[in-house]
C-alpha atoms as a PDB file:
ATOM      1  CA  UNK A   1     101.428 138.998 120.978  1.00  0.00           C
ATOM      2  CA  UNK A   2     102.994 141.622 118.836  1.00  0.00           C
ATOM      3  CA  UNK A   3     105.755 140.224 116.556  1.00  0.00           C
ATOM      4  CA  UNK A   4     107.933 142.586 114.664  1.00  0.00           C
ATOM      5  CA  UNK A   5     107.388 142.304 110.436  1.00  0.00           C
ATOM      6  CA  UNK A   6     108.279 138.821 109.165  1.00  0.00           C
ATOM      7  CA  UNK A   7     108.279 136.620 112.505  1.00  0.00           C
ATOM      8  CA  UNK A   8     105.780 134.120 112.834  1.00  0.00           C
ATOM      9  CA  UNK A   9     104.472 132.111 116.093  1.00  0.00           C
ATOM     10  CA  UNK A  10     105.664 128.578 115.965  1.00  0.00           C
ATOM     11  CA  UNK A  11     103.234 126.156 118.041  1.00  0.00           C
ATOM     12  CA  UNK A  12     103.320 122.706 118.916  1.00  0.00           C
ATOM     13  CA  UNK A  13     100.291 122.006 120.523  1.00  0.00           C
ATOM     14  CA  UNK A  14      99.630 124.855 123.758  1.00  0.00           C
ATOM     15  CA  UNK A  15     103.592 125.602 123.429  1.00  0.00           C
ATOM     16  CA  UNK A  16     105.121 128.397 121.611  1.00  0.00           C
ATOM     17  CA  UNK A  17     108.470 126.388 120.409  1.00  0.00           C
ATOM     18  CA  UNK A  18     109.809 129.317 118.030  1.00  0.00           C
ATOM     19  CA  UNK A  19     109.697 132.833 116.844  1.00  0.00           C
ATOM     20  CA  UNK A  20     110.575 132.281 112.918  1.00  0.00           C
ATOM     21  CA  UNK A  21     112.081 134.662 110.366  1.00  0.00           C
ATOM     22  CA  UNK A  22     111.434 134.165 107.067  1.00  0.00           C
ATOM     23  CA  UNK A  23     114.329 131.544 105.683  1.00  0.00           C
ATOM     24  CA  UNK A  24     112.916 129.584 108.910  1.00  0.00           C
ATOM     25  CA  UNK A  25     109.552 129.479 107.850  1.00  0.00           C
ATOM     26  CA  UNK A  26     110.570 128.385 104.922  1.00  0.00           C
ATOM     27  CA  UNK A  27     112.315 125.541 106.515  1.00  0.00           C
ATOM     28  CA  UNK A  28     109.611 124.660 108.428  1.00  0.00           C
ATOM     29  CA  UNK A  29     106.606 124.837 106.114  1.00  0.00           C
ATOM     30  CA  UNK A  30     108.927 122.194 103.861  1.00  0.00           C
ATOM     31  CA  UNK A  31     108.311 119.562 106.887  1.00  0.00           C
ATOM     32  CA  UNK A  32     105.425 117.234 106.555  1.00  0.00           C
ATOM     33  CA  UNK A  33     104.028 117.817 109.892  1.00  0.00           C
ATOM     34  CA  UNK A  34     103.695 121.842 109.733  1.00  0.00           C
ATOM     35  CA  UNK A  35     100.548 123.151 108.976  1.00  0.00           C
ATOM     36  CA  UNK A  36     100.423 127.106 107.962  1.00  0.00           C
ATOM     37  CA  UNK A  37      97.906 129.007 109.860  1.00  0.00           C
ATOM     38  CA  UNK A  38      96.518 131.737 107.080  1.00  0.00           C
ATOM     39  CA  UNK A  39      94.803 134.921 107.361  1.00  0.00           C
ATOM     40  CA  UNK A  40      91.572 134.488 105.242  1.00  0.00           C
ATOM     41  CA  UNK A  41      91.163 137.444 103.535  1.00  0.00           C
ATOM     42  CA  UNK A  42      95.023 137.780 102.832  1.00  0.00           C
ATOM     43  CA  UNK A  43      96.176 134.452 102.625  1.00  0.00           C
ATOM     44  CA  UNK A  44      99.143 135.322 104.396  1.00  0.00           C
ATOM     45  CA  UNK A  45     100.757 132.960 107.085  1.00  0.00           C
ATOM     46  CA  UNK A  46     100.076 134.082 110.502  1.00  0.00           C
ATOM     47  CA  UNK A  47     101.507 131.066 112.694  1.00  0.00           C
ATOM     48  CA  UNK A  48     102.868 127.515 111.843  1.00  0.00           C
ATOM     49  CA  UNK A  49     101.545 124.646 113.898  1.00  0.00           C
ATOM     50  CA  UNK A  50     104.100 121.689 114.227  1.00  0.00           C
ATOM     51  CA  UNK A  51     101.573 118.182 114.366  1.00  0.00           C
ATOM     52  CA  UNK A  52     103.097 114.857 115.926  1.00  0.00           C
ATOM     53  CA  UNK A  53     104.529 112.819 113.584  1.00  0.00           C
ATOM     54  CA  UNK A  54     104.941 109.019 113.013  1.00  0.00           C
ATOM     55  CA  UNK A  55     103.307 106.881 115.149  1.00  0.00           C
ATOM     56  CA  UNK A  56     105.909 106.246 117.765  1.00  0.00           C
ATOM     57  CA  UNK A  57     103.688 106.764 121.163  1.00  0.00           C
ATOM     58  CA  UNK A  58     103.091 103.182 121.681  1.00  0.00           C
ATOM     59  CA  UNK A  59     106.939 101.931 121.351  1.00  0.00           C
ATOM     60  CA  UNK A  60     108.591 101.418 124.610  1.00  0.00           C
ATOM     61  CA  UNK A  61     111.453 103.583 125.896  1.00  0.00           C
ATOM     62  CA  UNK A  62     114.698 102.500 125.712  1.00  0.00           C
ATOM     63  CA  UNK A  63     114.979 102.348 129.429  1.00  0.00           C
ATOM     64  CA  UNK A  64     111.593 100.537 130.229  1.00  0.00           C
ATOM     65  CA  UNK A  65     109.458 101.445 133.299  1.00  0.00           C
ATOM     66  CA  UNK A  66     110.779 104.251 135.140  1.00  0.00           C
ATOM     67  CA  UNK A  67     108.766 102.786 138.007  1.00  0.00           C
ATOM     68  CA  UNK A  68     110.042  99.002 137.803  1.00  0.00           C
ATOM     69  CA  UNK A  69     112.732  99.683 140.656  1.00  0.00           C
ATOM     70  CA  UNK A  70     110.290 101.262 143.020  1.00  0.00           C
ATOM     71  CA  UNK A  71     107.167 101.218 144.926  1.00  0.00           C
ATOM     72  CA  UNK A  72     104.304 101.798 147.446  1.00  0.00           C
ATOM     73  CA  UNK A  73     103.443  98.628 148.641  1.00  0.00           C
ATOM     74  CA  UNK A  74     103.163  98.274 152.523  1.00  0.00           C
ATOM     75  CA  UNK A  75     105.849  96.057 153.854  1.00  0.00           C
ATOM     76  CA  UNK A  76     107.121  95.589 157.313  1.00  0.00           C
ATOM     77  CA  UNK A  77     109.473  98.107 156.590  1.00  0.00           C
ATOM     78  CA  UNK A  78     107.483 100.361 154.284  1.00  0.00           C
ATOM     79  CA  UNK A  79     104.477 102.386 155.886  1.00  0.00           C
ATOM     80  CA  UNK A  80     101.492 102.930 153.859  1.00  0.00           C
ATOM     81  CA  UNK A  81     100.980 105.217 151.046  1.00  0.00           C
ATOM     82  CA  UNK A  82     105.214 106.137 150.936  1.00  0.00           C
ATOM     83  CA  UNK A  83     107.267 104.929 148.112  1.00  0.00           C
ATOM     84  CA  UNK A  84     110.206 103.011 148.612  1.00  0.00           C
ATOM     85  CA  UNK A  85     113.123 101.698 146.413  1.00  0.00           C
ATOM     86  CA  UNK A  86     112.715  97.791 145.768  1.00  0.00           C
ATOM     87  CA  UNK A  87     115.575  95.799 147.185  1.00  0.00           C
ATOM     88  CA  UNK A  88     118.029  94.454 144.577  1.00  0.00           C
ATOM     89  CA  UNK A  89     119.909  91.158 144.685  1.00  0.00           C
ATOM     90  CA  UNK A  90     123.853  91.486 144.985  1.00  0.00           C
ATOM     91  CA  UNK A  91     125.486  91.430 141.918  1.00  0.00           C
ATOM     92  CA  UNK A  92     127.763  88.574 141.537  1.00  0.00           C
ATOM     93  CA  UNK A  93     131.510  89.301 141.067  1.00  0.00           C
ATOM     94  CA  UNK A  94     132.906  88.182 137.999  1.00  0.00           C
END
């Protein structure tokens, strides 16, 4: 990719997130999770890759299991291999 003078590719992972001009980069390159991506006989920044941070992966969503109020479980009225909503109780007036 050609980028006109002073843009720089901004990854995360596969993704191209950003085309950055140069009060961006310096934004960027500030964060603790952006790694510069230098050429090596120049040393001059070529792309910035942004790297996951914290370790929040393993803490559950604030909704839960997406998948909690549905399934594919063969019931009388379910064929096989289809998913279905699960049936809910009535909610009790207040």
């Amino acid at each position: 990719m050609h980028l006109s003078k002073g843009r720089i590719l901004v990854s995360a992972g596969p993704r191209i997130v950003e085309i950055a001009g140069p009060e961006r980069v310096r934004q960027l390159l500030a964060a603790p999770n952006a790694v510069a991506v230098r050429k090596r006989k120049t040393g001059a920044i070529l792309a910035i890759q942004l790297l996951d941070f914290g370790d929040n992966l393993r803490i559950s969503s604030k909704y839960g299991n997406p998948q909690k109020l549905s399934h594919n479980s063969e019931t009388p009225e379910n064929p096989p291999r289809v998913w279905t909503f699960k049936r809910l109780e009535p909610h009790p007036e207040s």
